[in-house]
PDB file of N, CA and C in Angstrom:
ATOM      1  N   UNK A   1     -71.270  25.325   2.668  1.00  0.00           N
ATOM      2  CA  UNK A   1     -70.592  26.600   2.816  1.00  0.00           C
ATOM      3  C   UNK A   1     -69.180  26.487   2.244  1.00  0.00           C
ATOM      4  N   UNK A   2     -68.555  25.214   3.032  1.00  0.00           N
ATOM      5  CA  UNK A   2     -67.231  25.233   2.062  1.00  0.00           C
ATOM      6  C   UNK A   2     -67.037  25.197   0.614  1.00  0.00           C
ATOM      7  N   UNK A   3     -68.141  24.619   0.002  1.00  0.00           N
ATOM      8  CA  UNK A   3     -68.212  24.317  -1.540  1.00  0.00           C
ATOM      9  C   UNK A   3     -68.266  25.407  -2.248  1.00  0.00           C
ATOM     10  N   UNK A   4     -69.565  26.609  -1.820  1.00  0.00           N
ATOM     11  CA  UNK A   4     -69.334  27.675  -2.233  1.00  0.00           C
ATOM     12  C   UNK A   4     -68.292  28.647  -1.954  1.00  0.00           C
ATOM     13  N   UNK A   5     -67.269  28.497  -0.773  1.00  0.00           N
ATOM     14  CA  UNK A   5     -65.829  29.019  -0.516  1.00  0.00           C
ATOM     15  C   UNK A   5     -65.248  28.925  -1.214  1.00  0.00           C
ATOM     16  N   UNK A   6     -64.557  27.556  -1.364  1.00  0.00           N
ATOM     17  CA  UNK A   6     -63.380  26.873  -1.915  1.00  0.00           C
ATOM     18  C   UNK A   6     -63.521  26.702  -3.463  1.00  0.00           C
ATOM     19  N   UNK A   7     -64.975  26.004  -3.848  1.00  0.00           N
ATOM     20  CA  UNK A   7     -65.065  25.490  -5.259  1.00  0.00           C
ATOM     21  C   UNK A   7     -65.459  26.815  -6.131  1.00  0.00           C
ATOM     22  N   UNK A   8     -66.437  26.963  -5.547  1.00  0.00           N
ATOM     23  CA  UNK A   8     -67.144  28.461  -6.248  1.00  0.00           C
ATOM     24  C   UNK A   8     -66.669  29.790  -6.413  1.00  0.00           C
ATOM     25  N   UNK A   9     -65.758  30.341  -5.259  1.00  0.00           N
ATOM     26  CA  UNK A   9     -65.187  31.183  -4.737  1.00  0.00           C
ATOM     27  C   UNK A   9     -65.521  32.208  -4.750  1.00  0.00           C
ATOM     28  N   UNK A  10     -67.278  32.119  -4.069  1.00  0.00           N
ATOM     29  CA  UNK A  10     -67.630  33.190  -4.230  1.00  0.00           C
ATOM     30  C   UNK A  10     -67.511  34.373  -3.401  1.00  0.00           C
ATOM     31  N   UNK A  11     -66.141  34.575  -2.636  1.00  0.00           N
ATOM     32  CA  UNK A  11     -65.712  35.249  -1.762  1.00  0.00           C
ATOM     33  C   UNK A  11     -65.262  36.474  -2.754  1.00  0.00           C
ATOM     34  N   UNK A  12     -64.903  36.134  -4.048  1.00  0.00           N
ATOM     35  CA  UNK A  12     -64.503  37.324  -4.735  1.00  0.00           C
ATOM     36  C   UNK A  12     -65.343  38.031  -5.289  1.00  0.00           C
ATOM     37  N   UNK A  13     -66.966  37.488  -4.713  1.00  0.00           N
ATOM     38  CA  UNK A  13     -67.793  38.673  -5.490  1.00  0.00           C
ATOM     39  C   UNK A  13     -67.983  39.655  -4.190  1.00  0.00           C
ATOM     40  N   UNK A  14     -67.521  41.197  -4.582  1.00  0.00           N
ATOM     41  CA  UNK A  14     -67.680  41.958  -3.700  1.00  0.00           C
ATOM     42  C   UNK A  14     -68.726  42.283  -2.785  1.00  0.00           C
ATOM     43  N   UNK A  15     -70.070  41.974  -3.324  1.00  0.00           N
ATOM     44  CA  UNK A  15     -71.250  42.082  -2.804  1.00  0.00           C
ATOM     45  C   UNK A  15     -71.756  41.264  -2.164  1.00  0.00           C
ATOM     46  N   UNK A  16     -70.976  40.079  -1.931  1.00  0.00           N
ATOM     47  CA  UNK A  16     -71.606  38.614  -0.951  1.00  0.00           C
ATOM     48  C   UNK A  16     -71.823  39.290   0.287  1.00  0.00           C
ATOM     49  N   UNK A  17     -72.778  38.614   0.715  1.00  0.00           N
ATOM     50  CA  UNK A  17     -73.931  38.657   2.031  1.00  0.00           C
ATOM     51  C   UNK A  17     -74.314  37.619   2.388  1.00  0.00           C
ATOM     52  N   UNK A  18     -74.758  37.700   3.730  1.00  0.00           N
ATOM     53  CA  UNK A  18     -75.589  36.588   4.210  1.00  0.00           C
ATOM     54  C   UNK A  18     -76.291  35.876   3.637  1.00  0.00           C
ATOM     55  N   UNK A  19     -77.333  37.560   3.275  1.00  0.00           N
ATOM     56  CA  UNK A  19     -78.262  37.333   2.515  1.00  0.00           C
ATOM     57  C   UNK A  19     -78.013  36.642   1.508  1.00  0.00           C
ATOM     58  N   UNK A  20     -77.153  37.098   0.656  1.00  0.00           N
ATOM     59  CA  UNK A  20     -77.407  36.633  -0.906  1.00  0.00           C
ATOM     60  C   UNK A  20     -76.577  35.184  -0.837  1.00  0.00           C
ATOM     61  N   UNK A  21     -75.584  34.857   0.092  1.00  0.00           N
ATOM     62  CA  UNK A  21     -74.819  33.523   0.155  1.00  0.00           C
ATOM     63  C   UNK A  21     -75.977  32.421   0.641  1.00  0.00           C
ATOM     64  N   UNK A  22     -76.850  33.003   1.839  1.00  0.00           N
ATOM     65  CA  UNK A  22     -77.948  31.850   2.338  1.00  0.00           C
ATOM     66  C   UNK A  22     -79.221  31.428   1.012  1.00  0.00           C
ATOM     67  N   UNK A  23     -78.487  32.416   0.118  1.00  0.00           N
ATOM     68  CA  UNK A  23     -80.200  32.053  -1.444  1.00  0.00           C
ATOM     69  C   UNK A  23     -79.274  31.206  -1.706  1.00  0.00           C
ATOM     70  N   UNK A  24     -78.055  31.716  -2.288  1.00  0.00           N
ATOM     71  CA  UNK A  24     -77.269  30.522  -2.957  1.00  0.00           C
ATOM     72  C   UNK A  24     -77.686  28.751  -2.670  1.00  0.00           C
ATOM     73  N   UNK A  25     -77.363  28.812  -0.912  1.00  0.00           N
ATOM     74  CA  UNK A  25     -77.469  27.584  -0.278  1.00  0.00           C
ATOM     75  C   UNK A  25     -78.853  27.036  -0.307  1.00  0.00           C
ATOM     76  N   UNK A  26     -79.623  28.007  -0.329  1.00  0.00           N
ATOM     77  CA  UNK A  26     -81.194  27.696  -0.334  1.00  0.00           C
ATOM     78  C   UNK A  26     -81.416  27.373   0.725  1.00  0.00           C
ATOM     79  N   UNK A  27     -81.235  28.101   2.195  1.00  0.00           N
ATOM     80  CA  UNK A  27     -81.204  28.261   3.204  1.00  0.00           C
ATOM     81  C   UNK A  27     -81.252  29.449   3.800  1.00  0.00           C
ATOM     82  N   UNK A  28     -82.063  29.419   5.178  1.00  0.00           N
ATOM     83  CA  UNK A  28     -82.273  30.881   5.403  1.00  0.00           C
ATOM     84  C   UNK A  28     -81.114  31.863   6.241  1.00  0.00           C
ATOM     85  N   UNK A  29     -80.963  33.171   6.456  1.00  0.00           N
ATOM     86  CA  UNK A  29     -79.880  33.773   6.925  1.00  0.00           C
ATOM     87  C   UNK A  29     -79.386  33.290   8.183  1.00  0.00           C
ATOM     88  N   UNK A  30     -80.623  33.192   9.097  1.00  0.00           N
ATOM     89  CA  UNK A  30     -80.236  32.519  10.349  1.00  0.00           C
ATOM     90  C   UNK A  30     -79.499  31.977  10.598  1.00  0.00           C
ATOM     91  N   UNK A  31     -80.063  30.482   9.714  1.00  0.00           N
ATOM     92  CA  UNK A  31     -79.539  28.950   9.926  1.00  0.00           C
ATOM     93  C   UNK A  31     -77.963  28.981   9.617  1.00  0.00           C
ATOM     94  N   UNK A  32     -77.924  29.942   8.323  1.00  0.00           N
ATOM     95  CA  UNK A  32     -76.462  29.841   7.861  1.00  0.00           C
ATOM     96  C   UNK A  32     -75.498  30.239   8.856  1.00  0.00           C
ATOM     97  N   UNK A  33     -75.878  31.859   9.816  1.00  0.00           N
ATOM     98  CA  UNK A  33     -75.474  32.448  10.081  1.00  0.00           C
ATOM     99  C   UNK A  33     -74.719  31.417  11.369  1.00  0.00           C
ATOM    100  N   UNK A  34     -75.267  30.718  12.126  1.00  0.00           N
ATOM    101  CA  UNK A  34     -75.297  29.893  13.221  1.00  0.00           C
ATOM    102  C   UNK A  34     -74.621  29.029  12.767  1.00  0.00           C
ATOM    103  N   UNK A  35     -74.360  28.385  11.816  1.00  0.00           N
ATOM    104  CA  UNK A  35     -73.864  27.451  11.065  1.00  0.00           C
ATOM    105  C   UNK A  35     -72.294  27.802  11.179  1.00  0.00           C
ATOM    106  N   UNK A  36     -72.338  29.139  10.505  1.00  0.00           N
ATOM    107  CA  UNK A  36     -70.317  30.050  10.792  1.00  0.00           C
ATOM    108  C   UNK A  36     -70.184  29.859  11.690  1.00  0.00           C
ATOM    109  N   UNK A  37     -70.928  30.597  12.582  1.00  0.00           N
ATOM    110  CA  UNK A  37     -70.747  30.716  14.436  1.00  0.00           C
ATOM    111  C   UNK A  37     -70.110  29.283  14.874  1.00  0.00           C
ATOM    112  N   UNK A  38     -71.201  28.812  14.373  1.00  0.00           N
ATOM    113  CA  UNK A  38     -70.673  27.401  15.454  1.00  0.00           C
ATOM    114  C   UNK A  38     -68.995  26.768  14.656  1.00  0.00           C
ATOM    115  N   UNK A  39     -68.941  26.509  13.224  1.00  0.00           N
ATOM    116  CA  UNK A  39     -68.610  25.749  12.955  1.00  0.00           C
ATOM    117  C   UNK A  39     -66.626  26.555  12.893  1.00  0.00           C
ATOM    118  N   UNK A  40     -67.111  27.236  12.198  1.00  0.00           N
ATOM    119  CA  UNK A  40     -65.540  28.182  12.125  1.00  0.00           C
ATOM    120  C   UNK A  40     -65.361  29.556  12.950  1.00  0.00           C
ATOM    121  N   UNK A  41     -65.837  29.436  13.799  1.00  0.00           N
ATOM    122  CA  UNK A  41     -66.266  30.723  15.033  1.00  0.00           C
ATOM    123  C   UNK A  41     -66.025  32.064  15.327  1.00  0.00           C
ATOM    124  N   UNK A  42     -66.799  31.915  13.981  1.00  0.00           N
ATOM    125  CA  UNK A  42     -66.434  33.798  13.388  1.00  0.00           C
ATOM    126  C   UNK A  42     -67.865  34.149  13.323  1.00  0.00           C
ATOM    127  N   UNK A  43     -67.849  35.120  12.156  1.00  0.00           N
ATOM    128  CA  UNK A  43     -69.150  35.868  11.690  1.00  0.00           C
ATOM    129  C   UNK A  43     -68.708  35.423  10.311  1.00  0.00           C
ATOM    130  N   UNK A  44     -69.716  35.507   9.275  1.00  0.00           N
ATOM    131  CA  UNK A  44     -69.413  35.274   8.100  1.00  0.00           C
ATOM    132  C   UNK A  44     -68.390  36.616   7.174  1.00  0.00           C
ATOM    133  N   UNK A  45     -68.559  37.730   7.805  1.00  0.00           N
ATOM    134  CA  UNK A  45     -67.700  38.703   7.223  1.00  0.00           C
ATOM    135  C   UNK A  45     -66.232  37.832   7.343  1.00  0.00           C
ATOM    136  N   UNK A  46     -65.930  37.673   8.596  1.00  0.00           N
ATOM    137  CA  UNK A  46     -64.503  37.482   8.891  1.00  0.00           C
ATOM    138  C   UNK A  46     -63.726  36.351   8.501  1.00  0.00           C
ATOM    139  N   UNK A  47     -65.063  35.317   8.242  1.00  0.00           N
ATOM    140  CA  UNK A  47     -65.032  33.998   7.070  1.00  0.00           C
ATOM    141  C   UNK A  47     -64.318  34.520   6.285  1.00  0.00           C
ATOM    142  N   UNK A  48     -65.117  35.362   5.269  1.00  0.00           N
ATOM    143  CA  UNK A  48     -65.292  35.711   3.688  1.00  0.00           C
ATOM    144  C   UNK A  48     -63.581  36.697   3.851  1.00  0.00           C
ATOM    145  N   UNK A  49     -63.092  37.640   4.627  1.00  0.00           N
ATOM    146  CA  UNK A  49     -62.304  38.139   4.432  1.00  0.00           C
ATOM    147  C   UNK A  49     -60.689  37.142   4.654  1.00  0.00           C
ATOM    148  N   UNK A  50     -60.984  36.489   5.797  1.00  0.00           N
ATOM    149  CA  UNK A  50     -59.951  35.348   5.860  1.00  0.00           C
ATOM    150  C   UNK A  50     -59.699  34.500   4.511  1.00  0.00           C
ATOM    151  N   UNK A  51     -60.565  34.331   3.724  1.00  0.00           N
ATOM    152  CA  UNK A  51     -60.454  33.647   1.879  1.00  0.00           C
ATOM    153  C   UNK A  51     -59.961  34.887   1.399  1.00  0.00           C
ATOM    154  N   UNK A  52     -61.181  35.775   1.062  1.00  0.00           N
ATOM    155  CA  UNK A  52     -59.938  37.201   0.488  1.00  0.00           C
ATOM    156  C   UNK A  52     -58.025  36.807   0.559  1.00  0.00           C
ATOM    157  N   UNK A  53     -58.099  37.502   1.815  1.00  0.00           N
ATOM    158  CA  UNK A  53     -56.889  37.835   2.110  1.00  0.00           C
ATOM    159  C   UNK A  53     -55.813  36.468   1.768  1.00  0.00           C
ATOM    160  N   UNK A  54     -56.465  35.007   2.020  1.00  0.00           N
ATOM    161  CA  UNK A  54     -55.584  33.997   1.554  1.00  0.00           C
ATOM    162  C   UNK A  54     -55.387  33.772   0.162  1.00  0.00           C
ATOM    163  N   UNK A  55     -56.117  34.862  -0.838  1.00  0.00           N
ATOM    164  CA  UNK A  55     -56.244  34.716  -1.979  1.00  0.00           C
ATOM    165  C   UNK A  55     -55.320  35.580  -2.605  1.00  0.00           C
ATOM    166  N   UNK A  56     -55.665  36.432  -2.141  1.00  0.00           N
ATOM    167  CA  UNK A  56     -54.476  37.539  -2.160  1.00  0.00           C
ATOM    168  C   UNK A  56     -52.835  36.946  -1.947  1.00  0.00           C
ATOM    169  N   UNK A  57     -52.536  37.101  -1.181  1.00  0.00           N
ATOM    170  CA  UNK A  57     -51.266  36.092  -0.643  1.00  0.00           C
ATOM    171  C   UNK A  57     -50.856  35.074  -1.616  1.00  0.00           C
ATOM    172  N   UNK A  58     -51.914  34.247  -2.534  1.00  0.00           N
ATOM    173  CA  UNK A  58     -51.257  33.281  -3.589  1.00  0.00           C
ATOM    174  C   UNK A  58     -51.176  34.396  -4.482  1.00  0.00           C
ATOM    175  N   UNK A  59     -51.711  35.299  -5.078  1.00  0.00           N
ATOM    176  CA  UNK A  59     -51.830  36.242  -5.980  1.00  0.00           C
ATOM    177  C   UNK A  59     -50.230  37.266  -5.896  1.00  0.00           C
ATOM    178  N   UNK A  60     -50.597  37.524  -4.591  1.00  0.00           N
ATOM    179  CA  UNK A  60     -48.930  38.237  -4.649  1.00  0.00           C
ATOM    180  C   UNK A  60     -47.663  37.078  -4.841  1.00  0.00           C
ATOM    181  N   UNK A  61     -47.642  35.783  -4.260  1.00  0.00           N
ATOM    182  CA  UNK A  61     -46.771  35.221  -4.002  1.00  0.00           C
ATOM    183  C   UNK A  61     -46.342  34.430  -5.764  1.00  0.00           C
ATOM    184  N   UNK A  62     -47.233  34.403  -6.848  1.00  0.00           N
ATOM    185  CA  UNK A  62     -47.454  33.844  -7.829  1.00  0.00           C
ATOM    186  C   UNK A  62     -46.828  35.054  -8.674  1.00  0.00           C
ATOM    187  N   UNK A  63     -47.012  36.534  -8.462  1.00  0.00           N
ATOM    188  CA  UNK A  63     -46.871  38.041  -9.149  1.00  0.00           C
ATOM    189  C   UNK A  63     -47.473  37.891 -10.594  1.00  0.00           C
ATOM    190  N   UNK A  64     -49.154  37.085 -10.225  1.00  0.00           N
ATOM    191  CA  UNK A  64     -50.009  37.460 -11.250  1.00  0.00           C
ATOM    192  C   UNK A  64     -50.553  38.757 -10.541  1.00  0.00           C
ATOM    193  N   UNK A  65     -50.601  39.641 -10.102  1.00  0.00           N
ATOM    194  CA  UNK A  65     -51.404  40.429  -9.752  1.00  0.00           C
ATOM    195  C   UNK A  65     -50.410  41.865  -8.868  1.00  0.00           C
ATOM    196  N   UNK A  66     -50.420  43.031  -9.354  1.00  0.00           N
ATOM    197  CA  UNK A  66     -50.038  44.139  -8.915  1.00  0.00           C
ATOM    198  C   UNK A  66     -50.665  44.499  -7.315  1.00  0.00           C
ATOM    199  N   UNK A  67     -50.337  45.325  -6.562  1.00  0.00           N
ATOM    200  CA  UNK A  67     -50.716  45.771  -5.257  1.00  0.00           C
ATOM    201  C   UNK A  67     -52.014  46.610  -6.326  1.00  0.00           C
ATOM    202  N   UNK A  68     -51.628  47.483  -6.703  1.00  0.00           N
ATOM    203  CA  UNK A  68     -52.520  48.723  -7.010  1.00  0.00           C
ATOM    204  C   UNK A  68     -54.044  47.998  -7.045  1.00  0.00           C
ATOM    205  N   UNK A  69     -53.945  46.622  -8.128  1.00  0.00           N
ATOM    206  CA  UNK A  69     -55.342  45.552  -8.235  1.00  0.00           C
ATOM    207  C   UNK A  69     -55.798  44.632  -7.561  1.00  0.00           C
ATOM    208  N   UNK A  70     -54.650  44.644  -6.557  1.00  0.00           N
ATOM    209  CA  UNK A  70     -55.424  43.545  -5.720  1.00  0.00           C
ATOM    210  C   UNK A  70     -56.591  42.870  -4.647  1.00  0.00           C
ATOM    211  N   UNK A  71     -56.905  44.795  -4.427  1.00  0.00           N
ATOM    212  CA  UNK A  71     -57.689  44.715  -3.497  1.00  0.00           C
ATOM    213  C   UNK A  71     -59.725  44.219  -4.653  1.00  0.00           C
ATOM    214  N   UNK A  72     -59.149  44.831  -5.648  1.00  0.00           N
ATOM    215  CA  UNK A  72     -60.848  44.367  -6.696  1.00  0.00           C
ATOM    216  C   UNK A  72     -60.692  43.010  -6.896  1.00  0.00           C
ATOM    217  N   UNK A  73     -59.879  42.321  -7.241  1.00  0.00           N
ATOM    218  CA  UNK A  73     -59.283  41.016  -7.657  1.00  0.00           C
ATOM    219  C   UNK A  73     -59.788  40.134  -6.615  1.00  0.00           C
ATOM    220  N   UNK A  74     -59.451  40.343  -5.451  1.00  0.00           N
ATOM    221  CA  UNK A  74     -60.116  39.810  -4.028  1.00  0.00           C
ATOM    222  C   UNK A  74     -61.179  40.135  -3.405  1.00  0.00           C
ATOM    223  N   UNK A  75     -62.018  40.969  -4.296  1.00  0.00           N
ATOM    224  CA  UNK A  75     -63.987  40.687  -3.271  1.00  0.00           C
ATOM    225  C   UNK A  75     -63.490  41.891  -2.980  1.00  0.00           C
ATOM    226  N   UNK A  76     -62.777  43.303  -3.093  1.00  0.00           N
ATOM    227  CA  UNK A  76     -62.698  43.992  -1.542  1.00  0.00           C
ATOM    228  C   UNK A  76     -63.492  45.122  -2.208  1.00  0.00           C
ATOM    229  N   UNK A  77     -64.283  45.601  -1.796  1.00  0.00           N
ATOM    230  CA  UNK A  77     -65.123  47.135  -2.543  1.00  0.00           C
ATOM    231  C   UNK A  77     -63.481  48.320  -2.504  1.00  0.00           C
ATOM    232  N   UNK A  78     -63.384  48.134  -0.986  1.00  0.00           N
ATOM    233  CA  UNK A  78     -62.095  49.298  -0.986  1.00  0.00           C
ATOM    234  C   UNK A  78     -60.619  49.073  -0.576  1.00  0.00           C
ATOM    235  N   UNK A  79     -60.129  49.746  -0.850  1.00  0.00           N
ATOM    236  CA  UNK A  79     -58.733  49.598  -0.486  1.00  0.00           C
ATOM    237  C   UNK A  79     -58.424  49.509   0.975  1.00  0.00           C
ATOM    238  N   UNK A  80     -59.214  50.371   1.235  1.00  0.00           N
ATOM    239  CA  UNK A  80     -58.441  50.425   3.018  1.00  0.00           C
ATOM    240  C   UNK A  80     -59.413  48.909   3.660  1.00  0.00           C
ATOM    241  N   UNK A  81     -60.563  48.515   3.082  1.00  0.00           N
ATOM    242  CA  UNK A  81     -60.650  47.645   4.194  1.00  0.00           C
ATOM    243  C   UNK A  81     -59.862  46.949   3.768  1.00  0.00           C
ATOM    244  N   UNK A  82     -59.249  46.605   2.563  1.00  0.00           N
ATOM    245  CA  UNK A  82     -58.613  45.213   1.675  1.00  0.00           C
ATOM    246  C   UNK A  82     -57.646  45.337   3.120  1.00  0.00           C
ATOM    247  N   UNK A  83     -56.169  46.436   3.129  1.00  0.00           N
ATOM    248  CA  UNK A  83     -55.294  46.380   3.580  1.00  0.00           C
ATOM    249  C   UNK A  83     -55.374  46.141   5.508  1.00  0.00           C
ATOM    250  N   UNK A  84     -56.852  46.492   5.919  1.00  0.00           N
ATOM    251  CA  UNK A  84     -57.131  46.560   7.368  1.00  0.00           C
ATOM    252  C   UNK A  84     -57.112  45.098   7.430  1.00  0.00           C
ATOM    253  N   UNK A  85     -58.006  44.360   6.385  1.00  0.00           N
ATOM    254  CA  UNK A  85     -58.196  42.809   6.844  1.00  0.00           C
ATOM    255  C   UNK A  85     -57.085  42.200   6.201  1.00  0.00           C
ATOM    256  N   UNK A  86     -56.202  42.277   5.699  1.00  0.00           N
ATOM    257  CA  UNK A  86     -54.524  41.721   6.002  1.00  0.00           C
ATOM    258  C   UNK A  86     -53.728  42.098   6.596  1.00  0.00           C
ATOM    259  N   UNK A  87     -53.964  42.961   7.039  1.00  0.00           N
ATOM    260  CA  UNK A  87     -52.878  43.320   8.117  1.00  0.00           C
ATOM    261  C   UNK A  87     -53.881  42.656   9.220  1.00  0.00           C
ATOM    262  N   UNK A  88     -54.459  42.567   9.801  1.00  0.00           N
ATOM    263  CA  UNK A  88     -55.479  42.033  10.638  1.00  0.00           C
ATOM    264  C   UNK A  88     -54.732  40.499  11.013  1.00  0.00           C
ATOM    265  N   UNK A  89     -55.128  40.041   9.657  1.00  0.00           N
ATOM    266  CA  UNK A  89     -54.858  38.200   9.653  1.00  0.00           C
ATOM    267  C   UNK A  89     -53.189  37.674   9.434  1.00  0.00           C
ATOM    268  N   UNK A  90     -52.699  38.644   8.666  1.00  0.00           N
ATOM    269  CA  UNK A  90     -51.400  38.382   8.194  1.00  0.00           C
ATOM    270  C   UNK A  90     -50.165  39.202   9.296  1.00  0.00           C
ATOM    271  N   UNK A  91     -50.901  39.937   9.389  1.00  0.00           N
ATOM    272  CA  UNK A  91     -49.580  40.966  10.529  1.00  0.00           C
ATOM    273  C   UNK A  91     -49.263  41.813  10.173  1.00  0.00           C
ATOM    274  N   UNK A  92     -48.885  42.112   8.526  1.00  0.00           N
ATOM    275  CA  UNK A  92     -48.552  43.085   7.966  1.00  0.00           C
ATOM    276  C   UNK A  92     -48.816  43.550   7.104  1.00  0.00           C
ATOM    277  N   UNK A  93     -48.246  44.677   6.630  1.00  0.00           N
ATOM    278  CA  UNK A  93     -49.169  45.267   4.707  1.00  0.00           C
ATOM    279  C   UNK A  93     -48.774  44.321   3.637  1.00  0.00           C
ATOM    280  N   UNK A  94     -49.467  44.020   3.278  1.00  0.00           N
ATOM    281  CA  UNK A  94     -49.176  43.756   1.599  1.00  0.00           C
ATOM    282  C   UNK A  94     -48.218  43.715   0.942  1.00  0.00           C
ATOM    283  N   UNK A  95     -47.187  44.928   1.135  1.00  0.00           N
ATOM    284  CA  UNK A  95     -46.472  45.434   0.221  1.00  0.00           C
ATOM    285  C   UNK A  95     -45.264  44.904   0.759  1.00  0.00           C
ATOM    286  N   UNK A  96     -45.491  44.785   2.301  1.00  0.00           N
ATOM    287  CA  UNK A  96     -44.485  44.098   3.546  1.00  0.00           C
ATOM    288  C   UNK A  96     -44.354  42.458   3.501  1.00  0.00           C
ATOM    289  N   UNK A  97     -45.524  42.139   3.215  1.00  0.00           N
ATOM    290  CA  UNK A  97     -45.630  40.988   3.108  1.00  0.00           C
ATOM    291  C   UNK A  97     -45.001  40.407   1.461  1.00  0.00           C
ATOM    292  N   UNK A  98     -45.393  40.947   0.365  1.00  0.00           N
ATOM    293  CA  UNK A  98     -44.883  40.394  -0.853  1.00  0.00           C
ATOM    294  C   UNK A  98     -42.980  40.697  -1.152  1.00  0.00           C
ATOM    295  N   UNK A  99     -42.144  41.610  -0.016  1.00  0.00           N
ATOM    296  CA  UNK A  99     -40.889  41.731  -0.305  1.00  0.00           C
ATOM    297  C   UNK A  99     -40.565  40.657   1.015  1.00  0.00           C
ATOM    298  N   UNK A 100     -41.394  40.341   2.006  1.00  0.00           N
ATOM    299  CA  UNK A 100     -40.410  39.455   3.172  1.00  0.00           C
ATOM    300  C   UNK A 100     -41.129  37.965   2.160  1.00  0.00           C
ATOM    301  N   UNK A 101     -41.515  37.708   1.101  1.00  0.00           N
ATOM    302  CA  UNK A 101     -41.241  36.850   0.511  1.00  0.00           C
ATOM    303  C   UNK A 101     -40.481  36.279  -0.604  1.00  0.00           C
ATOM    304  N   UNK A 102     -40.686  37.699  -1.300  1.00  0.00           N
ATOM    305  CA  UNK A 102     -39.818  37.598  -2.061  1.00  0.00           C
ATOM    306  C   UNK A 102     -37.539  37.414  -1.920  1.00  0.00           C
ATOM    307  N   UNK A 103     -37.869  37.911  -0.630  1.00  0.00           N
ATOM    308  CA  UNK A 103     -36.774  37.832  -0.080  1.00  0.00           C
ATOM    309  C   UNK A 103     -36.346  36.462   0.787  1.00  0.00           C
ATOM    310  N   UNK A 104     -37.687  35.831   0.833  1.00  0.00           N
ATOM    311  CA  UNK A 104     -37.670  34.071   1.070  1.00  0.00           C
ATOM    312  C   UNK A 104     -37.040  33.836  -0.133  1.00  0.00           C
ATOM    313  N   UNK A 105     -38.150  33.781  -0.964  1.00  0.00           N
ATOM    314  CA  UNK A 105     -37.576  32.930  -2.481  1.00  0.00           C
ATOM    315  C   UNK A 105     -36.351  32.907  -2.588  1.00  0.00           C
ATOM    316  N   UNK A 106     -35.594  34.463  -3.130  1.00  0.00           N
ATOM    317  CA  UNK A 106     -34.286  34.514  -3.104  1.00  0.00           C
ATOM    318  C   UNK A 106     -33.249  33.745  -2.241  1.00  0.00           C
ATOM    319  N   UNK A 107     -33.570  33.203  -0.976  1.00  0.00           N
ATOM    320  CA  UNK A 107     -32.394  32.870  -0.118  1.00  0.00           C
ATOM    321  C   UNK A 107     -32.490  31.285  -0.123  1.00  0.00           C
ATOM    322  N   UNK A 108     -33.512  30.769  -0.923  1.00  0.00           N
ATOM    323  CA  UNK A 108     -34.080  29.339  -0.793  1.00  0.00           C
ATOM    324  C   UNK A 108     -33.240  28.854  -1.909  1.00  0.00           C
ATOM    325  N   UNK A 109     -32.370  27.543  -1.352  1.00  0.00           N
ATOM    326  CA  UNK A 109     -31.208  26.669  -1.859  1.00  0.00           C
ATOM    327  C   UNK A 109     -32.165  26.449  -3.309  1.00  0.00           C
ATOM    328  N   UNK A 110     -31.788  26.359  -4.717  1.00  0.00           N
ATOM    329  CA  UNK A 110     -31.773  26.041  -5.568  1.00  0.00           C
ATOM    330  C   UNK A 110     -31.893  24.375  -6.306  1.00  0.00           C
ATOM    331  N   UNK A 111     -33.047  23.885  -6.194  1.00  0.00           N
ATOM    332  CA  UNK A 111     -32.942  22.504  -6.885  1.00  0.00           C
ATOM    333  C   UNK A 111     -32.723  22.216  -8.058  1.00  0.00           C
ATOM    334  N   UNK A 112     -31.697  21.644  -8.472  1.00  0.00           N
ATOM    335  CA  UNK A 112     -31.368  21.294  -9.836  1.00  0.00           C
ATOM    336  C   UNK A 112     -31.809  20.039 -10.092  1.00  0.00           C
ATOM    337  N   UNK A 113     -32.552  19.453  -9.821  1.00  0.00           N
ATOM    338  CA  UNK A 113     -33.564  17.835  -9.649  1.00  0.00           C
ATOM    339  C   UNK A 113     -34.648  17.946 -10.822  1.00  0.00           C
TER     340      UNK A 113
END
């Protein structure tokens, strides 16, 4: 499961499912499903959106990627769930979140090394 998370990343295809993630594994929905449960103690939605949304977050924090695109860029079919499941995990919007960083960067001492 992690391999196809992390390596594969197939969290950004919008249409991932149980279903279609347990063919991947060549394993059935069940087994997989029990597998999340137990192991990272979610549901696999809340898996798959927790990667989203951490993907997002390098995406804004990097400013390869606009708000307006970020929610297709990250697996999300729509906008409002994109922004429900970061504000969810993160605390805040998006838009909240990429200026209280950008306003990190700015105040962070300067290495000349």
């Amino acid at each position: 499961v992690l391999y196809y998370l992390e390596v594969r990343q197939v969290f950004l295809d919008p249409k991932l499912s149980l279903k279609k993630l347990s063919e991947m594994i060549e394993t059935n929905q069940t087994y997989l499903s029990n597998v999340v449960n137990r192991y990272f103690g979610c549901h696999l939605k809340d898996l798959v959106n927790t990667y989203r949304v951490e993907y997002a977050k390098e995406l804004l924090r990097s400013g390869k990627c606009s708000l307006e695109e970020l929610p297709g860029r990250c697996g999300f079919l729509s906008r409002s769930t994109f922004y429900a499941a970061f504000s969810k995990l993160v605390g805040v919007s998006p838009k909240r979140y990429l200026l209280y960083e950008q306003r990190t960067d700015l105040s962070e001492p300067i290495d000349y090394v």
